[in-house]
Protein backbone atom coordinates (compact mmCIF):
# COMPACT_ATOMS: atom_id res chain seq x y z
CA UNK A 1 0.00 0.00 0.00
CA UNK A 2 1.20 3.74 -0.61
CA UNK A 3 2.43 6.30 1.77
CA UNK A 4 1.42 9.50 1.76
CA UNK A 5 3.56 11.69 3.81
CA UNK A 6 1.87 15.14 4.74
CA UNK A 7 3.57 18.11 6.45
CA UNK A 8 1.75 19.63 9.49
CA UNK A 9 0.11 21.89 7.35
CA UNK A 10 -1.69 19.63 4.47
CA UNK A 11 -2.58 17.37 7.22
CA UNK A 12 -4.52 19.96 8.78
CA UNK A 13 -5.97 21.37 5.54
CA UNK A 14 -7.29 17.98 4.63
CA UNK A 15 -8.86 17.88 8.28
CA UNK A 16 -10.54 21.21 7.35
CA UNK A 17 -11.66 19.75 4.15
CA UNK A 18 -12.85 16.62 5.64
CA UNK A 19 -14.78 18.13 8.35
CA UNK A 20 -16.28 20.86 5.90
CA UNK A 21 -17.64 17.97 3.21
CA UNK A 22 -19.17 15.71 5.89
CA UNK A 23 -22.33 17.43 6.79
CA UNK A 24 -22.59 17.98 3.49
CA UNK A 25 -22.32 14.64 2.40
CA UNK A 26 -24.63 14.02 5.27
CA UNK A 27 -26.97 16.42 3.97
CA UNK A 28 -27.05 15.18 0.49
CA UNK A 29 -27.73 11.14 1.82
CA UNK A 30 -30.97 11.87 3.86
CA UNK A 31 -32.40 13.86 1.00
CA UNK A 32 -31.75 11.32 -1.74
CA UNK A 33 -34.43 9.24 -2.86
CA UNK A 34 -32.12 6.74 -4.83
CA UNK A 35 -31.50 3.99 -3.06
CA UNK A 36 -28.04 3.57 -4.98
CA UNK A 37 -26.77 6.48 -4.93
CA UNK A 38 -27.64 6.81 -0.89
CA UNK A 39 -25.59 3.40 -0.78
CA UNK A 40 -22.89 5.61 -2.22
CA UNK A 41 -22.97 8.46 -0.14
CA UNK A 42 -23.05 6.20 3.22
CA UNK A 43 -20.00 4.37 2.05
CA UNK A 44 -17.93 7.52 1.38
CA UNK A 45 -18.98 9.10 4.66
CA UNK A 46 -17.25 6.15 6.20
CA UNK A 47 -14.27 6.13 4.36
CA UNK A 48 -14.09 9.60 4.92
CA UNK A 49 -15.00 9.32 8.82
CA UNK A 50 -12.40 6.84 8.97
CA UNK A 51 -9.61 8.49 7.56
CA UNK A 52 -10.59 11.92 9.41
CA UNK A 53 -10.18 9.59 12.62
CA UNK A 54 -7.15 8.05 11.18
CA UNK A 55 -5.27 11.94 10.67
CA UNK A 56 -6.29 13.10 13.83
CA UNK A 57 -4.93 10.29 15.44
């Protein structure tokens, strides 16, 4: 698996980014109607959820 090395700073603008896009992304999942794309939007949240965890870690 890759490595991705961040400085300080990208780590913390990636946090910002992270925690911007998740209500968002919550936002978008209980309005959808489509079951797929809801599917979708669940499973990025938790890749994204995870990771956020991961970086502030």
């Amino acid at each position: 698996m890759a490595k991705l090395n961040l400085t300080p700073e990208e780590e913390a603008k990636v946090i910002e980014i992270l925690e911007r896009y998740l209500p968002e992304l919550e936002h978008e999942t209980v309005h959808t109607d489509n079951k797929e794309l809801r599917k979708f939007f669940m499973e990025r949240k938790a890749f994204m959820t995870d990771l956020l965890r991961r970086l502030k870690s």
